[in-house]
Protein backbone atom coordinates (compact mmCIF):
# COMPACT_ATOMS: atom_id res chain seq x y z
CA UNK A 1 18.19 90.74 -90.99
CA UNK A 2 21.03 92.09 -92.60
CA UNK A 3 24.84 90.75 -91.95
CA UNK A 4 23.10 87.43 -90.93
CA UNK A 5 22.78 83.54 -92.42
CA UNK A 6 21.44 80.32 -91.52
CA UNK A 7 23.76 77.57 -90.08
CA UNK A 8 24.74 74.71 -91.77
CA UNK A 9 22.42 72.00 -91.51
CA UNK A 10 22.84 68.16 -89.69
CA UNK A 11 26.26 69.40 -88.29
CA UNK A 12 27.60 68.19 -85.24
CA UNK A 13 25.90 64.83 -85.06
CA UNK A 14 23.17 65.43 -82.46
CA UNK A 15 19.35 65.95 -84.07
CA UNK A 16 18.77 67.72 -80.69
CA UNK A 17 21.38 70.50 -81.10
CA UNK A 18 21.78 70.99 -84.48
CA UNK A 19 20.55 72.87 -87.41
CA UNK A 20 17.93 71.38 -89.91
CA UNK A 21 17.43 74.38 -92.20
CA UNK A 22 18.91 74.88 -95.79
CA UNK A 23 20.72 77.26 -97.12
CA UNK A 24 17.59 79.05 -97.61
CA UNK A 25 16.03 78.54 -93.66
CA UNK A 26 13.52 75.69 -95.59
CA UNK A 27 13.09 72.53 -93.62
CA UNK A 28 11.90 69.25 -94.81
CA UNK A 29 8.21 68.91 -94.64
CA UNK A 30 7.45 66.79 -91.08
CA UNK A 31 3.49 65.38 -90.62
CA UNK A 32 2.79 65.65 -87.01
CA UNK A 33 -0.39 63.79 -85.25
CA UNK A 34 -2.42 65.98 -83.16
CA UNK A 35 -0.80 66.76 -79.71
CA UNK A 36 2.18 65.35 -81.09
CA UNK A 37 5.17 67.21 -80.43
CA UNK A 38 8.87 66.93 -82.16
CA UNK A 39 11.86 69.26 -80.65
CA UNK A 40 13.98 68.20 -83.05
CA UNK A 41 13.59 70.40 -86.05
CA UNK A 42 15.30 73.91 -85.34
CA UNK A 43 16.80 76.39 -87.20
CA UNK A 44 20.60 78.14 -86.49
CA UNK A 45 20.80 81.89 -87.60
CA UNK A 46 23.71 83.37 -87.02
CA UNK A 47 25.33 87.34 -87.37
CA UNK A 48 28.18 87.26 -89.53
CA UNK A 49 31.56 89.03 -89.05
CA UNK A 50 34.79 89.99 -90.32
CA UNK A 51 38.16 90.25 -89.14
CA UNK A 52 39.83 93.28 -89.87
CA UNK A 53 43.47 93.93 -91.83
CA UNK A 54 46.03 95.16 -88.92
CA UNK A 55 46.86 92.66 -86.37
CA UNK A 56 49.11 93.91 -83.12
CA UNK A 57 50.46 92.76 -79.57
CA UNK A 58 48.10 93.92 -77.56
CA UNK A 59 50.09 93.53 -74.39
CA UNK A 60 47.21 95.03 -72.36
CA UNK A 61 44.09 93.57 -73.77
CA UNK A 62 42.19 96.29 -73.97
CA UNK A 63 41.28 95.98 -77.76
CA UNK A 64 43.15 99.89 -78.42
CA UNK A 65 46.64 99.92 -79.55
CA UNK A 66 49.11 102.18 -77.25
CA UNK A 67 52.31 102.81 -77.78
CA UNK A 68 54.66 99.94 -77.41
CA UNK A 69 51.97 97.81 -78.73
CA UNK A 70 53.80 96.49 -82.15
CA UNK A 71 51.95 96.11 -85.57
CA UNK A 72 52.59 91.73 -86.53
CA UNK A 73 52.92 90.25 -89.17
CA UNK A 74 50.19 87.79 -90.32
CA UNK A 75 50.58 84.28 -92.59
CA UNK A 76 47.67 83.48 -94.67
């Protein structure tokens, strides 16, 4: 999928909730019995965005800016 990646992996300390993928969505190989069952290998994917390069008050949330909604300055 475009405008996508995979999560980084063994984040967040809990085998259960977190990603075990590479950069690459590869796992490492697991040997499972028959009937056996392990929940603990997943995969995060995630759609990437971007912020964009104007930045203003908006004083109404509606995402649009209005008139008396200033431009602000922004500190990288």
């Amino acid at each position: 999928m475009p405008n996508c990646a995979w999560t980084f992996k063994d984040r967040g300390g809990n085998d259960r909730t977190d990603s075990d993928v590479n950069a690459s969505g590869i796992t490492d190989c697991t040997r499972l019995d028959w009937g056996e069952r392990d929940s603990t290998v997943d995969a995060g994917f995630v759609e990437l965005a971007a912020y964009g390069d104007y930045v203003w008050h908006d004083r109404d949330v509606d995402g649009q800016q209005e008139f008396g909604e200033e431009g602000m300055e922004v500190l990288l």
